[in-house]
C-alpha atoms as a PDB file:
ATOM      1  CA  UNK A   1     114.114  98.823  84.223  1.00  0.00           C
ATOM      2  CA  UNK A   2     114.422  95.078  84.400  1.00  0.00           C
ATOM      3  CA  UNK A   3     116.782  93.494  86.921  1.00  0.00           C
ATOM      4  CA  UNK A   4     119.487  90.744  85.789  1.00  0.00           C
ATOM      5  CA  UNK A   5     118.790  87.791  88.022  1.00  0.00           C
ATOM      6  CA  UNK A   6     122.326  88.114  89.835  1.00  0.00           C
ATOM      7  CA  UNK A   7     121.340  91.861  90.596  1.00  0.00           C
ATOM      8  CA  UNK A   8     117.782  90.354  92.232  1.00  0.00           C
ATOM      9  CA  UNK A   9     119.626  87.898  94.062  1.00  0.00           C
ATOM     10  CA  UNK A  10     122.116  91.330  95.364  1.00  0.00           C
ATOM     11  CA  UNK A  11     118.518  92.514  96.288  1.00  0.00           C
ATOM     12  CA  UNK A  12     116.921  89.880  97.840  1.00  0.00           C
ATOM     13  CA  UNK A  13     120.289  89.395 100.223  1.00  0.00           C
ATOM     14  CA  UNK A  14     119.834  92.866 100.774  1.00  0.00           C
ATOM     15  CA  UNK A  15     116.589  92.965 101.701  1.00  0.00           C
ATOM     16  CA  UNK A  16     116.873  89.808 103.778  1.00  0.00           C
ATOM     17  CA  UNK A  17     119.578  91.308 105.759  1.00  0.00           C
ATOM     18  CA  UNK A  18     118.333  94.489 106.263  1.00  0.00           C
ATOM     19  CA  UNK A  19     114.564  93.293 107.741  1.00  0.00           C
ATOM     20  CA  UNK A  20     116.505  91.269 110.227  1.00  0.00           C
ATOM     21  CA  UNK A  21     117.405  94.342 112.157  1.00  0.00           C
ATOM     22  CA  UNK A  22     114.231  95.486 113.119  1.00  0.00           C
ATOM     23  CA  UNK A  23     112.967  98.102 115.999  1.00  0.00           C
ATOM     24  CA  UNK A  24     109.301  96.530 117.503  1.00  0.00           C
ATOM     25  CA  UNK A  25     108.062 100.240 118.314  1.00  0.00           C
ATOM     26  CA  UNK A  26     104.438  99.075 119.668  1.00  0.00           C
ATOM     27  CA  UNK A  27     102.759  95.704 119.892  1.00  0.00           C
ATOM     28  CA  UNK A  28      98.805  95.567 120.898  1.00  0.00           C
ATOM     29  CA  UNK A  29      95.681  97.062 120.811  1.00  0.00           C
ATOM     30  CA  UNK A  30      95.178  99.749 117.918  1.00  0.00           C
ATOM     31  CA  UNK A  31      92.279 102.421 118.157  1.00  0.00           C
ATOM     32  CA  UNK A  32      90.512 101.605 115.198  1.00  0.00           C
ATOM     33  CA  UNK A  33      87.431 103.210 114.302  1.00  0.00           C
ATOM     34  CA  UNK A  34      86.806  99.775 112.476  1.00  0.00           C
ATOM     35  CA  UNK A  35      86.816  98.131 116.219  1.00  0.00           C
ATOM     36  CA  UNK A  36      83.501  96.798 118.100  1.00  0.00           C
ATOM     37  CA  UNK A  37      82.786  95.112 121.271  1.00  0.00           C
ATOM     38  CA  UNK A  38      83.493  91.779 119.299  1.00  0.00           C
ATOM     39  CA  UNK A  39      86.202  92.005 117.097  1.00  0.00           C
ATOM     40  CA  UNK A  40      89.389  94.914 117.367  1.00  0.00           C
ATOM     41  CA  UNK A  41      92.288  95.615 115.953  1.00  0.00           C
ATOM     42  CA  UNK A  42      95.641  94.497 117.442  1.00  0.00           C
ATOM     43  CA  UNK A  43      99.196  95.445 115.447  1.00  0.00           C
ATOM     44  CA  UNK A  44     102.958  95.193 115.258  1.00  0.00           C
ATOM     45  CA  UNK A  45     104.625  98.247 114.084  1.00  0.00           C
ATOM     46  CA  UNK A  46     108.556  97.414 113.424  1.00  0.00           C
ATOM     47  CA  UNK A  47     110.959 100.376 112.143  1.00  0.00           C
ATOM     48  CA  UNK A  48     113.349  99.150 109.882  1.00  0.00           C
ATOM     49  CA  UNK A  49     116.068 101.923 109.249  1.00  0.00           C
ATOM     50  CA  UNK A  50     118.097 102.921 106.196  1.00  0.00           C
ATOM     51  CA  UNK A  51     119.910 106.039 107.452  1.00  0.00           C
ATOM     52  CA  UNK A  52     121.926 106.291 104.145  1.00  0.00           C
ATOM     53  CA  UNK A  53     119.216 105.070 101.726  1.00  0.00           C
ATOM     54  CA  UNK A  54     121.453 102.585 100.384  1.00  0.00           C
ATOM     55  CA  UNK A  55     118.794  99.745 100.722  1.00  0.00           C
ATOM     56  CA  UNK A  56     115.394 101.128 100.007  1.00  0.00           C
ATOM     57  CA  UNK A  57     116.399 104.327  97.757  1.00  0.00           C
ATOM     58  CA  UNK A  58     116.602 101.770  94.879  1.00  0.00           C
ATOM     59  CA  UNK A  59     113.564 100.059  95.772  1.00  0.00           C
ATOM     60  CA  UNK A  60     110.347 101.374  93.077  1.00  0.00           C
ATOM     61  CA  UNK A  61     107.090 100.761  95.299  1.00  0.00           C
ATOM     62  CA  UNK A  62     104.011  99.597  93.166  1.00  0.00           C
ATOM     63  CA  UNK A  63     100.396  99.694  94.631  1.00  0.00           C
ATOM     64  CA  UNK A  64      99.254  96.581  94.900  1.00  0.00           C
ATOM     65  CA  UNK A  65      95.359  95.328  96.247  1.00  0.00           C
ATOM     66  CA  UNK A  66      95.895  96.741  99.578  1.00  0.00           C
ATOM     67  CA  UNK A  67      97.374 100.067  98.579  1.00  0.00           C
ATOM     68  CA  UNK A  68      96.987 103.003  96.476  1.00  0.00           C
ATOM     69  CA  UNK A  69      98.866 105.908  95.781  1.00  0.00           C
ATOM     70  CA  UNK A  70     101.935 104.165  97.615  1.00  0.00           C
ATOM     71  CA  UNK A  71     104.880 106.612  97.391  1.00  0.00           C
ATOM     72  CA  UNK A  72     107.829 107.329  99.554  1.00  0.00           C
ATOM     73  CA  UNK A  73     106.813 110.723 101.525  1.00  0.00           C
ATOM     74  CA  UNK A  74     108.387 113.248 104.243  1.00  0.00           C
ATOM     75  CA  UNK A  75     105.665 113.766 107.259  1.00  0.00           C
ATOM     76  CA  UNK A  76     105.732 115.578 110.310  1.00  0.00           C
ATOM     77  CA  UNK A  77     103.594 115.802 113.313  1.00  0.00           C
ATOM     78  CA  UNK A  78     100.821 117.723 110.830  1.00  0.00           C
ATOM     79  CA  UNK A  79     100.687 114.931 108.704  1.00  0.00           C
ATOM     80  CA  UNK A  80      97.192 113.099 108.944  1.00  0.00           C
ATOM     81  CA  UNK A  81      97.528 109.014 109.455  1.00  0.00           C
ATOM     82  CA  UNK A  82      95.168 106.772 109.940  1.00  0.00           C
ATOM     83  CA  UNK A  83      94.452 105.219 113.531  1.00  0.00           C
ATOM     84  CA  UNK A  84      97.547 105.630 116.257  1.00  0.00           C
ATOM     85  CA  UNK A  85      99.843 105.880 113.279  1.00  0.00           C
ATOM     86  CA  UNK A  86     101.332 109.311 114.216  1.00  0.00           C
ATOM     87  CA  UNK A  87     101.926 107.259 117.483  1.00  0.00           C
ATOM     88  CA  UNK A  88     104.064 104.897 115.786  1.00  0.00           C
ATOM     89  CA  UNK A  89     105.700 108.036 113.785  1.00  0.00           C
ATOM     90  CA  UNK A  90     106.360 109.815 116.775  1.00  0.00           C
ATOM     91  CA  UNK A  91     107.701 107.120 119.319  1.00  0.00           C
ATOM     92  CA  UNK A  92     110.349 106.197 116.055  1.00  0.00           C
ATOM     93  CA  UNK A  93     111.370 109.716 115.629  1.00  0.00           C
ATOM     94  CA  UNK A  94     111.899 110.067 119.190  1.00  0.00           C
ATOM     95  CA  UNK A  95     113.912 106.319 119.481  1.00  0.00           C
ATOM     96  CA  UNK A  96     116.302 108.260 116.720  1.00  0.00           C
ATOM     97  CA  UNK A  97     116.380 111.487 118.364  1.00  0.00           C
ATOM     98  CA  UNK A  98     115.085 113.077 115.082  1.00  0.00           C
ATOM     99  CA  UNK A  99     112.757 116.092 115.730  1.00  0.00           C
ATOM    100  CA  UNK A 100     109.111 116.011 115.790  1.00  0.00           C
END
């Protein structure tokens, strides 16, 4: 489905709005199997919520060259993540008193 361009420029506003509200969960050092002595991994993760779904329920996600198989998804604490992701999961959940 092809957007007009006033419904892109709804969107973007949107969007813009909506990623200016953002919850830094964890800022540093990742344990990354990819880490050595040299060079490591250091990370921002930022939650960004949409309790109704009104922003990112209309959003259609596309892999792109960094991603495959991207897809909105439910996880819980089973889920397998790569790195301290289920960190990030958990500390979010827990900042929204959701269940984990």
């Amino acid at each position: 489905m092809e957007l007009s361009r006033s419904e892109l420029d709804k969107m973007n506003d949107k969007l813009k709005l909506f990623f200016t509200h953002g919850q830094t969960i964890f800022k540093g050092y990742v344990n990354d199997p990819r880490n050595t002595d040299n060079a490591w991994i250091e990370t921002v993760a930022v939650n960004f919520h949409d309790d109704q779904g009104a922003i990112l329920n209309s959003l259609s996600l596309e892999a792109g060259d960094d991603a495959r198989n991207v897809r909105w998804m439910d996880i819980d604490r089973e889920a397998k993540l790569y790195a301290n992701h289920s960190d990030f999961i958990e500390t979010t959940v827990k900042n929204k008193f959701g269940h984990w």
